[in-house]
PDB file of N, CA and C in Angstrom:
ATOM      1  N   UNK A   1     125.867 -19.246 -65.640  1.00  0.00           N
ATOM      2  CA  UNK A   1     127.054 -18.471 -65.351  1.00  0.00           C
ATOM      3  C   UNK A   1     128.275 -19.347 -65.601  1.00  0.00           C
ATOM      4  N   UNK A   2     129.411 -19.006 -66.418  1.00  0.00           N
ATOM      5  CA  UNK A   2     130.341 -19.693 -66.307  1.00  0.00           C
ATOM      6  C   UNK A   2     131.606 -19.250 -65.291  1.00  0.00           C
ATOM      7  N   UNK A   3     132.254 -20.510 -65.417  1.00  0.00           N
ATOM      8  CA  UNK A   3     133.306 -21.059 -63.918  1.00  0.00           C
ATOM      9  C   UNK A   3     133.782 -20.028 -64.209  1.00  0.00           C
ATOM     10  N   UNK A   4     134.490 -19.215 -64.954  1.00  0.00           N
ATOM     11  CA  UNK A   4     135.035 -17.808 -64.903  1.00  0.00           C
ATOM     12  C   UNK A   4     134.438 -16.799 -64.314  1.00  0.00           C
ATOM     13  N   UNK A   5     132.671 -16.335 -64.391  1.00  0.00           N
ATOM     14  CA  UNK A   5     132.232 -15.456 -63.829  1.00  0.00           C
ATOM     15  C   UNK A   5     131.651 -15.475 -62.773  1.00  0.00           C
ATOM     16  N   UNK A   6     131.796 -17.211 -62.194  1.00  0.00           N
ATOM     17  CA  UNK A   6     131.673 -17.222 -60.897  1.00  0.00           C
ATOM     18  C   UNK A   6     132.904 -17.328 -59.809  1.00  0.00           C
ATOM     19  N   UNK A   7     133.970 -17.163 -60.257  1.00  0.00           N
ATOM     20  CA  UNK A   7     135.009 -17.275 -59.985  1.00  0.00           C
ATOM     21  C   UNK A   7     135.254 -15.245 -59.033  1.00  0.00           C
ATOM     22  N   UNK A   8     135.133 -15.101 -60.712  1.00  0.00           N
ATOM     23  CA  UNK A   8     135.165 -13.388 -60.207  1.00  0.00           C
ATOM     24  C   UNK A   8     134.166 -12.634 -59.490  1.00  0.00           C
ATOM     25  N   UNK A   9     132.708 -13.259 -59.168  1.00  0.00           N
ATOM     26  CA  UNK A   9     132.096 -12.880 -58.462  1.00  0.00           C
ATOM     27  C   UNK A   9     132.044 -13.190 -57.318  1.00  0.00           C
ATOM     28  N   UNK A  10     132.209 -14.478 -56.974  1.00  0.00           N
ATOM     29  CA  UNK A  10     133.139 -14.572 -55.195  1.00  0.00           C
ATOM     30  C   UNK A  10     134.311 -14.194 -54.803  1.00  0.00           C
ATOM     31  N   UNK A  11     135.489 -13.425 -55.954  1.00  0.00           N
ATOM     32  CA  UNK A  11     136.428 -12.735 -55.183  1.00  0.00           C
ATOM     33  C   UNK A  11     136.094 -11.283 -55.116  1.00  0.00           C
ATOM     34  N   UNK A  12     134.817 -11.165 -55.724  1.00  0.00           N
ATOM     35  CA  UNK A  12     134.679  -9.499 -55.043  1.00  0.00           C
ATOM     36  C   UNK A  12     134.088  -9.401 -53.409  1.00  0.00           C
ATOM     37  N   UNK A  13     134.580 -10.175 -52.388  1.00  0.00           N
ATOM     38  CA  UNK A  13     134.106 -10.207 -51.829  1.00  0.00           C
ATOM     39  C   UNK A  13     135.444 -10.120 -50.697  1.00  0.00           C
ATOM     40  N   UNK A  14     136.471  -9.928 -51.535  1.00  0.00           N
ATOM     41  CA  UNK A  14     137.538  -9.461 -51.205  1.00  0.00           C
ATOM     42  C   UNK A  14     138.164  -7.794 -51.338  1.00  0.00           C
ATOM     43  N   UNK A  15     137.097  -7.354 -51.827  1.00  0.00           N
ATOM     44  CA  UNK A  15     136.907  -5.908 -52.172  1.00  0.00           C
ATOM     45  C   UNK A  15     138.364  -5.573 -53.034  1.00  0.00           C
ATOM     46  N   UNK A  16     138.688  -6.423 -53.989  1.00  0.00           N
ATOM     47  CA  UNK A  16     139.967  -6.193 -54.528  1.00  0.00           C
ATOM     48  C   UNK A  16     139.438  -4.530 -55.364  1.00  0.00           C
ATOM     49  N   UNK A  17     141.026  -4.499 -55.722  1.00  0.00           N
ATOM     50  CA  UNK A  17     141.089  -2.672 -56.708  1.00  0.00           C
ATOM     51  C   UNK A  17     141.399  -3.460 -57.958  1.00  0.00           C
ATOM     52  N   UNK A  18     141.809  -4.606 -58.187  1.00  0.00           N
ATOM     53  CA  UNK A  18     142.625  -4.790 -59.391  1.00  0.00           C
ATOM     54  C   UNK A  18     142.141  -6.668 -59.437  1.00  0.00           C
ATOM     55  N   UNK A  19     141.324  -6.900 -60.207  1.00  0.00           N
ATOM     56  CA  UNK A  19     140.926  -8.275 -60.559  1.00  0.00           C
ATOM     57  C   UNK A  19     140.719  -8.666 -61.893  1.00  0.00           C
ATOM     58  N   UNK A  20     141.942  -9.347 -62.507  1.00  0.00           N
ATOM     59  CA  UNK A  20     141.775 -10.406 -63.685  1.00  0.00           C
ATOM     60  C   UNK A  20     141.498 -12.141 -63.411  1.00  0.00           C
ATOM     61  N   UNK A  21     140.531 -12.463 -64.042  1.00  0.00           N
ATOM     62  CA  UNK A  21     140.188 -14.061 -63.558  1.00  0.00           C
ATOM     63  C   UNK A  21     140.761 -14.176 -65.108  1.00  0.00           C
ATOM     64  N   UNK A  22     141.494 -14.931 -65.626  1.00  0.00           N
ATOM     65  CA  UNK A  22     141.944 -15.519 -67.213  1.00  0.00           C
ATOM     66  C   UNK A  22     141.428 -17.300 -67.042  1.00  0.00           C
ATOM     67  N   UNK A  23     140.925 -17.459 -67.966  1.00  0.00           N
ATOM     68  CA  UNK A  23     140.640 -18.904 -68.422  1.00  0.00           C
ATOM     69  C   UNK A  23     141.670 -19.008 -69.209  1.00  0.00           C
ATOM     70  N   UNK A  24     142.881 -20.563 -68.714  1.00  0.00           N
ATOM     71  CA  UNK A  24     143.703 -20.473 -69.445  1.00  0.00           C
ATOM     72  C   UNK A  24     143.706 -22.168 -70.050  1.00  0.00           C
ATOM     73  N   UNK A  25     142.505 -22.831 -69.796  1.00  0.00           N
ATOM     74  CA  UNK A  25     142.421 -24.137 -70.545  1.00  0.00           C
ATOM     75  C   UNK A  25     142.912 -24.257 -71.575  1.00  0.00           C
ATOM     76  N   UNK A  26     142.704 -23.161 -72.404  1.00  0.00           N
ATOM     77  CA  UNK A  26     143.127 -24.142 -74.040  1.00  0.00           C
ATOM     78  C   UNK A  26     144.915 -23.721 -73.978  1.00  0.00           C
ATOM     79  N   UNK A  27     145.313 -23.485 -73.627  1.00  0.00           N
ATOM     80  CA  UNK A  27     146.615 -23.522 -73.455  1.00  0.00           C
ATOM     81  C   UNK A  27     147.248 -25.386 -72.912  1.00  0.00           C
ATOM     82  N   UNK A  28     145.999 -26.039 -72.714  1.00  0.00           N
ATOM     83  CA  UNK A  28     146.471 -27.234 -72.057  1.00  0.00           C
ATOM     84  C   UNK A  28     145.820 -28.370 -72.706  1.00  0.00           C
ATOM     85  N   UNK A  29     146.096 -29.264 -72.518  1.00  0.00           N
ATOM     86  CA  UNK A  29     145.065 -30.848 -72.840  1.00  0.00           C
ATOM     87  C   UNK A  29     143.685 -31.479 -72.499  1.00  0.00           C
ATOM     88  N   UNK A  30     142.947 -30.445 -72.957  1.00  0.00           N
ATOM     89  CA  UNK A  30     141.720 -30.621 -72.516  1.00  0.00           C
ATOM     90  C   UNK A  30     140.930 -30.040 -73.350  1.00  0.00           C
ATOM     91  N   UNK A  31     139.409 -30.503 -73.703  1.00  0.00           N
ATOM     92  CA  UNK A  31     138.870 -30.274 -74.963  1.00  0.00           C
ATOM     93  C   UNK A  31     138.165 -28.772 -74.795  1.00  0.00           C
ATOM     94  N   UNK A  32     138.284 -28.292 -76.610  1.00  0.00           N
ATOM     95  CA  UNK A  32     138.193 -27.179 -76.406  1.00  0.00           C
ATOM     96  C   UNK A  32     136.953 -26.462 -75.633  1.00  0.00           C
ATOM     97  N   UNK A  33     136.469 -25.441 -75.281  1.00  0.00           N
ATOM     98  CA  UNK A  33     135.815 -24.731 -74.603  1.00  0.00           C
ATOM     99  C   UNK A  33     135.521 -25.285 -73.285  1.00  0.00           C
ATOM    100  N   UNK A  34     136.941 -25.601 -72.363  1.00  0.00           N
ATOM    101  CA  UNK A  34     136.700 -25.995 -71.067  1.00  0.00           C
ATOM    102  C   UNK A  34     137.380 -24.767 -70.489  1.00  0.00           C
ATOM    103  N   UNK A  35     136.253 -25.068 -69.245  1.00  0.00           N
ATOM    104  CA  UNK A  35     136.948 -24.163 -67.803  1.00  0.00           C
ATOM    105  C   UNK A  35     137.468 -24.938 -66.688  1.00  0.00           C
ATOM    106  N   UNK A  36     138.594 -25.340 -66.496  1.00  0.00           N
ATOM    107  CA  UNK A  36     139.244 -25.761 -65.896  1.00  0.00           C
ATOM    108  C   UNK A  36     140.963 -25.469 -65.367  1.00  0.00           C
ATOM    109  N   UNK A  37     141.537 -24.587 -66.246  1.00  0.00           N
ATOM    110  CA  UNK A  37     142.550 -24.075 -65.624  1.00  0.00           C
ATOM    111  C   UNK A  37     142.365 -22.631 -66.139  1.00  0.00           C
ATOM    112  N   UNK A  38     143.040 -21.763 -64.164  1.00  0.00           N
ATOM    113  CA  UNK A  38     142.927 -20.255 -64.203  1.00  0.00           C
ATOM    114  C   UNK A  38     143.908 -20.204 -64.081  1.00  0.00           C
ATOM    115  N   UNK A  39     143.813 -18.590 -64.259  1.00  0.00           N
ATOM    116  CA  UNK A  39     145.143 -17.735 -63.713  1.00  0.00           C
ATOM    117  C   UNK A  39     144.865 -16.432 -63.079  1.00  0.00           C
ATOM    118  N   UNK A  40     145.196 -15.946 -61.842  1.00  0.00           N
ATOM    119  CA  UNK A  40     144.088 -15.319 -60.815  1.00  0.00           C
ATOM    120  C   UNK A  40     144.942 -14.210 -60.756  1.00  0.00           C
ATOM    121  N   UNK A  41     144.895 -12.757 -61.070  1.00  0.00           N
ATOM    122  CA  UNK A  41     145.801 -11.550 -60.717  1.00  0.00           C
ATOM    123  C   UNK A  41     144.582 -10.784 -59.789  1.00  0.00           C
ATOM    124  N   UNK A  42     145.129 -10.564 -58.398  1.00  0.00           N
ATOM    125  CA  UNK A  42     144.305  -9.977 -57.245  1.00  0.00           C
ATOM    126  C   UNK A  42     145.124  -9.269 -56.430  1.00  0.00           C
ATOM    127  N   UNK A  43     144.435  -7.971 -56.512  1.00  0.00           N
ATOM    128  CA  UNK A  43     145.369  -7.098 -55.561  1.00  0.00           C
ATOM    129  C   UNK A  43     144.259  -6.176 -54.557  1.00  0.00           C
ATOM    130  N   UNK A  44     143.917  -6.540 -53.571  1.00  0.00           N
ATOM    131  CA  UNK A  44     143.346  -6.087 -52.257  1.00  0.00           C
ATOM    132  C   UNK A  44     144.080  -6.049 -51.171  1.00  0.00           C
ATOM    133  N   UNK A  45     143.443  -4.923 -50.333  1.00  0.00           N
ATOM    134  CA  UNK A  45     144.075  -4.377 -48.897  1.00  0.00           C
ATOM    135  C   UNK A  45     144.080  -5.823 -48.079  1.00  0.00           C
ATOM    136  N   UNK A  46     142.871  -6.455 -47.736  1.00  0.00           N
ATOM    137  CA  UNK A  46     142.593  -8.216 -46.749  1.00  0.00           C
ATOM    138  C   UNK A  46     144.098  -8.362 -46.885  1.00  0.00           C
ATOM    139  N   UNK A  47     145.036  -8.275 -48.001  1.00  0.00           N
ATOM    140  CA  UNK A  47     146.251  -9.028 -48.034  1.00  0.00           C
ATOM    141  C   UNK A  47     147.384  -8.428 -47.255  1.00  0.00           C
ATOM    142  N   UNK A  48     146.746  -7.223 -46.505  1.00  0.00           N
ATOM    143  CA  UNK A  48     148.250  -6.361 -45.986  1.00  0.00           C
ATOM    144  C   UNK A  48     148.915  -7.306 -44.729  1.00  0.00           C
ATOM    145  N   UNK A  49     149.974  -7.348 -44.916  1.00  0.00           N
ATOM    146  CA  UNK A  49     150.118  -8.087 -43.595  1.00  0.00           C
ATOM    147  C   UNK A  49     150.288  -9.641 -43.566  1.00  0.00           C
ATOM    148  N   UNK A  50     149.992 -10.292 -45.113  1.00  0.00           N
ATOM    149  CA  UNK A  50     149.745 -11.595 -44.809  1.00  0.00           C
ATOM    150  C   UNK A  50     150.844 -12.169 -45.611  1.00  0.00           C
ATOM    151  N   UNK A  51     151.305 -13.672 -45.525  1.00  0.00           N
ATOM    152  CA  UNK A  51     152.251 -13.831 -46.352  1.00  0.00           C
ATOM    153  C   UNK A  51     151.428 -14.729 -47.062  1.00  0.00           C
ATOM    154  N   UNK A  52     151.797 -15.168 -48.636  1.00  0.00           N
ATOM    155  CA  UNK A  52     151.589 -15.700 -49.282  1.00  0.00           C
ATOM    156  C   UNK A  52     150.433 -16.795 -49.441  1.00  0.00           C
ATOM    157  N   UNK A  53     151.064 -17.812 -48.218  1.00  0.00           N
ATOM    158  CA  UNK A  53     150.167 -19.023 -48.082  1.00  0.00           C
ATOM    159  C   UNK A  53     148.562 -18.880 -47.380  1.00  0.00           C
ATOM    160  N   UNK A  54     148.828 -17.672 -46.696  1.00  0.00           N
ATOM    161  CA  UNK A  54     147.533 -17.205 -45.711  1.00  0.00           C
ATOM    162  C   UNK A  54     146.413 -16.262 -46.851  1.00  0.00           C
ATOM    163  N   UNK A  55     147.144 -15.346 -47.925  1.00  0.00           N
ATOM    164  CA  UNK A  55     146.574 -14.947 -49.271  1.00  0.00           C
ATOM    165  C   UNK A  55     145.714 -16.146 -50.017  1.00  0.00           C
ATOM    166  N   UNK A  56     146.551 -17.058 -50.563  1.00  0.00           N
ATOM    167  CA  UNK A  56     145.870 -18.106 -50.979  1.00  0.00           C
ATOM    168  C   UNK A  56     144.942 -19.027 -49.848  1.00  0.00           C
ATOM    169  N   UNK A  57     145.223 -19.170 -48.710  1.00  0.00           N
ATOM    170  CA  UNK A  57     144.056 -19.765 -48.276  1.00  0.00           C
ATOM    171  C   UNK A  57     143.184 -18.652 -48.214  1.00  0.00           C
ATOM    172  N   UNK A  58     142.816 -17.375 -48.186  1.00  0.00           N
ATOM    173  CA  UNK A  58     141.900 -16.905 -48.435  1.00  0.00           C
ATOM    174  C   UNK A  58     140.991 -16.782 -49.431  1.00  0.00           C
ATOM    175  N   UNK A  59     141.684 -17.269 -50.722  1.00  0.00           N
ATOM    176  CA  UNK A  59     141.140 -17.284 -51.941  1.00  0.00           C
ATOM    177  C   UNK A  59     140.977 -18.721 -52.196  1.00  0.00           C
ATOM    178  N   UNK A  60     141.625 -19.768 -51.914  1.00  0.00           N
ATOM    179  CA  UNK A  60     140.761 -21.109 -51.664  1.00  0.00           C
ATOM    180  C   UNK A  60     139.538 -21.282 -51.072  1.00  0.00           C
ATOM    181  N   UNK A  61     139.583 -20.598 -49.715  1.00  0.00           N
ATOM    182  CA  UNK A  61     138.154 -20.444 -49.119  1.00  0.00           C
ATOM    183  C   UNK A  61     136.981 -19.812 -49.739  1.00  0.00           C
ATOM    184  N   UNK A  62     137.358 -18.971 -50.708  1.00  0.00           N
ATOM    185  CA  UNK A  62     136.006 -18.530 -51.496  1.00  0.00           C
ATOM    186  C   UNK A  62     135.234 -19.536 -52.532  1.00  0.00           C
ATOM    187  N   UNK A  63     136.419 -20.085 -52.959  1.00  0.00           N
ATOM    188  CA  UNK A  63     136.677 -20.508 -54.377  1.00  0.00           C
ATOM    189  C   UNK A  63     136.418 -22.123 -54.121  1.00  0.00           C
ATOM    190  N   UNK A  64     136.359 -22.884 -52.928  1.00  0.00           N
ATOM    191  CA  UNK A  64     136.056 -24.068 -52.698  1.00  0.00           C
ATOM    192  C   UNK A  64     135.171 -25.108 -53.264  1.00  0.00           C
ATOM    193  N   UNK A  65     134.022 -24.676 -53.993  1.00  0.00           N
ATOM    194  CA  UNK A  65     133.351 -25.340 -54.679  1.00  0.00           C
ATOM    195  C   UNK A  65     133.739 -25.328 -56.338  1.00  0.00           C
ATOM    196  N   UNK A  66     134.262 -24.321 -56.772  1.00  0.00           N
ATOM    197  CA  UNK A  66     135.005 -24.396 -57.908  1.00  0.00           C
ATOM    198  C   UNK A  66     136.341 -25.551 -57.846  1.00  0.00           C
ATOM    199  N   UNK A  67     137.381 -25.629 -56.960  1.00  0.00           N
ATOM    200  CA  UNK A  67     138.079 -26.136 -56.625  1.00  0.00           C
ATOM    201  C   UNK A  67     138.234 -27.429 -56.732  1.00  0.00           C
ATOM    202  N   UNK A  68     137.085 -27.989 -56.409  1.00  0.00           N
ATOM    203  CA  UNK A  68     136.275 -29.242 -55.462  1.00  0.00           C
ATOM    204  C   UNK A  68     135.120 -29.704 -56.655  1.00  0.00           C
ATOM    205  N   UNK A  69     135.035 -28.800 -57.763  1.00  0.00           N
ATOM    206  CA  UNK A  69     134.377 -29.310 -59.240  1.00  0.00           C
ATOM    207  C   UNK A  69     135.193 -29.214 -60.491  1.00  0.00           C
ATOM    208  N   UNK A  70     134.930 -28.201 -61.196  1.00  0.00           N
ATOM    209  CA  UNK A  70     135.755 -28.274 -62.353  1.00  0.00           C
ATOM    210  C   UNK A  70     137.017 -28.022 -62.503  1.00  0.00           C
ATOM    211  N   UNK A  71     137.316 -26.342 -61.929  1.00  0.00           N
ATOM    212  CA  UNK A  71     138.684 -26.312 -61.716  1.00  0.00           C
ATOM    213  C   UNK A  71     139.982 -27.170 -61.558  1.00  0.00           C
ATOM    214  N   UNK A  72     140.898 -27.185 -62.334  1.00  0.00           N
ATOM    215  CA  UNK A  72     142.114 -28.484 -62.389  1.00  0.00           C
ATOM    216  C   UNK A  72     143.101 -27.801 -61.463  1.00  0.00           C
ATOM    217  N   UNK A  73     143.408 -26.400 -62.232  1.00  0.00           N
ATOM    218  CA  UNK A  73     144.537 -25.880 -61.748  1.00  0.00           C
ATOM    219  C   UNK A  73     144.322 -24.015 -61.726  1.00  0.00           C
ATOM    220  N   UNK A  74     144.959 -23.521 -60.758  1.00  0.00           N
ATOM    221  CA  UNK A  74     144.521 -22.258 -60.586  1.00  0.00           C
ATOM    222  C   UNK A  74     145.654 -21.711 -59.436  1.00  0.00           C
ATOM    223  N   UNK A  75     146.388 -20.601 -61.037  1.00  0.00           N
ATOM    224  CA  UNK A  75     147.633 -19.662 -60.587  1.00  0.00           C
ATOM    225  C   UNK A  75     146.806 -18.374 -59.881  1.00  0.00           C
ATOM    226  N   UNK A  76     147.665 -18.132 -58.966  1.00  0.00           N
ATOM    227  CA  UNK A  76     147.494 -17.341 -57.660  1.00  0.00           C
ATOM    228  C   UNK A  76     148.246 -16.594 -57.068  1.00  0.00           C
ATOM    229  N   UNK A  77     147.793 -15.032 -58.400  1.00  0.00           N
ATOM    230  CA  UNK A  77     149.038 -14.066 -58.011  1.00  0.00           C
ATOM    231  C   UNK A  77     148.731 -13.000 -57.054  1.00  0.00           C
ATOM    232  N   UNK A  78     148.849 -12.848 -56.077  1.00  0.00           N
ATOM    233  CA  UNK A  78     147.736 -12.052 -54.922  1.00  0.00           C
ATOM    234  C   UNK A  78     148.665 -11.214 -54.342  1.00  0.00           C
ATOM    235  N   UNK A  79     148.501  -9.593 -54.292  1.00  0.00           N
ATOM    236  CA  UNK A  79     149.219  -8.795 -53.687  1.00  0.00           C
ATOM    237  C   UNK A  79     148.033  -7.673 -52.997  1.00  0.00           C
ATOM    238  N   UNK A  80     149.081  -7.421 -52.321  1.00  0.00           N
ATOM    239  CA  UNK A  80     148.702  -5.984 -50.971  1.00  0.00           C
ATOM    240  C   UNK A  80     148.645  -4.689 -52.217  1.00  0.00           C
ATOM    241  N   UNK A  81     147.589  -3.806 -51.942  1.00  0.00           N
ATOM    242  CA  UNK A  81     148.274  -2.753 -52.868  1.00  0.00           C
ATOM    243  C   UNK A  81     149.379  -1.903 -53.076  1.00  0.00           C
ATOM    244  N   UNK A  82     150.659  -2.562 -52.003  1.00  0.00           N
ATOM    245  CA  UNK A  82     151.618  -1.627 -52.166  1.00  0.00           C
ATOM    246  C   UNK A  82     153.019  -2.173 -52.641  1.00  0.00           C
ATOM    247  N   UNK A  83     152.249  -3.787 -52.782  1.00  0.00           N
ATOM    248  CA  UNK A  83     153.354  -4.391 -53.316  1.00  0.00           C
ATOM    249  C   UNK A  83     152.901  -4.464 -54.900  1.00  0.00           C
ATOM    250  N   UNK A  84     151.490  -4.211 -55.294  1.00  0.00           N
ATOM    251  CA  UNK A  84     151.502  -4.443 -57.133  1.00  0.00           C
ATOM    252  C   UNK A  84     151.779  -3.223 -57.340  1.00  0.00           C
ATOM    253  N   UNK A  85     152.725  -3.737 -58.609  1.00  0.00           N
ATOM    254  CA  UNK A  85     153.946  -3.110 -59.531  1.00  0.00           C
ATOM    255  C   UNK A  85     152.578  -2.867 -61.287  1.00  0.00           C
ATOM    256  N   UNK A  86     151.529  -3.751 -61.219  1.00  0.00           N
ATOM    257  CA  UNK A  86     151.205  -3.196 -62.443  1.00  0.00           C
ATOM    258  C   UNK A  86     150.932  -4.363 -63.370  1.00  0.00           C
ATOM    259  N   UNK A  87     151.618  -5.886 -62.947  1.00  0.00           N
ATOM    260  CA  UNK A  87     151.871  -6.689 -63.940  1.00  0.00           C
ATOM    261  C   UNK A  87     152.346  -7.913 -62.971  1.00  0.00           C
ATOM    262  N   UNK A  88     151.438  -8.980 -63.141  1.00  0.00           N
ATOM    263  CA  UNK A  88     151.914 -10.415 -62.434  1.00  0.00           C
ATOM    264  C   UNK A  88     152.804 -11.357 -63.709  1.00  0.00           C
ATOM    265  N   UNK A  89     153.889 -12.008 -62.900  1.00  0.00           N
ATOM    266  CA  UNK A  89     153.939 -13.363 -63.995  1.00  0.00           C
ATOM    267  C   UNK A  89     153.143 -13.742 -64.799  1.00  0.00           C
ATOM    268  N   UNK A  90     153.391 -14.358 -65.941  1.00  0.00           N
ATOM    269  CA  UNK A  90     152.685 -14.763 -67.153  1.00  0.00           C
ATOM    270  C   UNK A  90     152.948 -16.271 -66.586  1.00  0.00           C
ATOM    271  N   UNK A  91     152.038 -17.293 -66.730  1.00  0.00           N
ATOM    272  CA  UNK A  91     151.974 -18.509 -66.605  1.00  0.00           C
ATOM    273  C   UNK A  91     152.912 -19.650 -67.810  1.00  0.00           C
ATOM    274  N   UNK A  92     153.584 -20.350 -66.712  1.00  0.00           N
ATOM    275  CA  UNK A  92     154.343 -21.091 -68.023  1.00  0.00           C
ATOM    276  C   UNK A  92     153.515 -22.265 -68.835  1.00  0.00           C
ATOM    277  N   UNK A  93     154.613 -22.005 -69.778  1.00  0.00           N
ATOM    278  CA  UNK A  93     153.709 -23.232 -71.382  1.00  0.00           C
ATOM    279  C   UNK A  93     153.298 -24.832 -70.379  1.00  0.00           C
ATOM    280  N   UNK A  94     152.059 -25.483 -70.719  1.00  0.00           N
ATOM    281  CA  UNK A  94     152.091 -26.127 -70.205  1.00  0.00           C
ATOM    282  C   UNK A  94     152.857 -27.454 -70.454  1.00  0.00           C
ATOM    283  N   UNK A  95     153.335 -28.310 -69.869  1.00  0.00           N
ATOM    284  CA  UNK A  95     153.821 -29.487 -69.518  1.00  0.00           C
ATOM    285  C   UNK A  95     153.231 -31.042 -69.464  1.00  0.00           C
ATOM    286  N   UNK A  96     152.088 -30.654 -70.056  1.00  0.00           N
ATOM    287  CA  UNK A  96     151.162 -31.998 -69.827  1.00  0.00           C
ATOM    288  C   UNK A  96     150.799 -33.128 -70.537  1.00  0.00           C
ATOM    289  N   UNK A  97     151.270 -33.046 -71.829  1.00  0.00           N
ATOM    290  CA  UNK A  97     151.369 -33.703 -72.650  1.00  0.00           C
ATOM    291  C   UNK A  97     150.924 -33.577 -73.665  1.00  0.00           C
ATOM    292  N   UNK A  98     150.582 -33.787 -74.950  1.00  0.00           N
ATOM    293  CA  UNK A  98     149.710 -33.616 -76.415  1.00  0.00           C
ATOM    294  C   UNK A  98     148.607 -32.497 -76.014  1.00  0.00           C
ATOM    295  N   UNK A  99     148.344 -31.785 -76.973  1.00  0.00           N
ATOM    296  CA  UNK A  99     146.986 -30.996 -77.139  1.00  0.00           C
ATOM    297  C   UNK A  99     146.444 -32.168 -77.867  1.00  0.00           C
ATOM    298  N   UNK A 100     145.002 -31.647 -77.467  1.00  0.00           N
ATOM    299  CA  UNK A 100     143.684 -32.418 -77.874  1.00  0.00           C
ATOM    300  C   UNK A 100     143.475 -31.349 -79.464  1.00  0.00           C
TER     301      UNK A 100
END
């Protein structure tokens, strides 16, 4: 299974309506066909009520062994269903130095 489809199979456990997991490695410095940087669009009810930082520790807590292995970096756009509009931020160009 790759880090992407295990990624998305422990956030269904958030009973989201609306889940994109994006592998966005090759956008960065790291050789090609790595999984190591995401970009997370999640929109479930768990989030009503919560602010931001309490969203993401919920999705750290799933995601902890990914985190804690390959994963480098992982955007974390998480809404209530009454706050998604349809469309999260697009992740900026990365900053890291030379492509490989």
């Amino acid at each position: 299974m790759s880090v992407r489809e295990s990624i998305q199979r422990k956030l269904t456990e958030l009973s989201p309506s609306h889940l994109v997991v994006e592998n966005e490695s090759h956008r960065h410095s790291v050789p090609a066909n790595s999984e190591t940087h995401f970009r997370l669009e999640i929109v479930s009810a768990q989030f009503e009520g919560l602010r931001s930082v309490k969203r993401h520790q919920l999705v750290y807590g799933l995601l902890q062994e990914e985190l804690n292995g390959p994963v480098h970096a992982l955007a974390i756009h998480a809404y209530a269903p009454n706050e998604w509009a349809g469309q999260a931020p697009d992740s900026p160009d990365c900053r890291g130095g030379n492509k490989l």
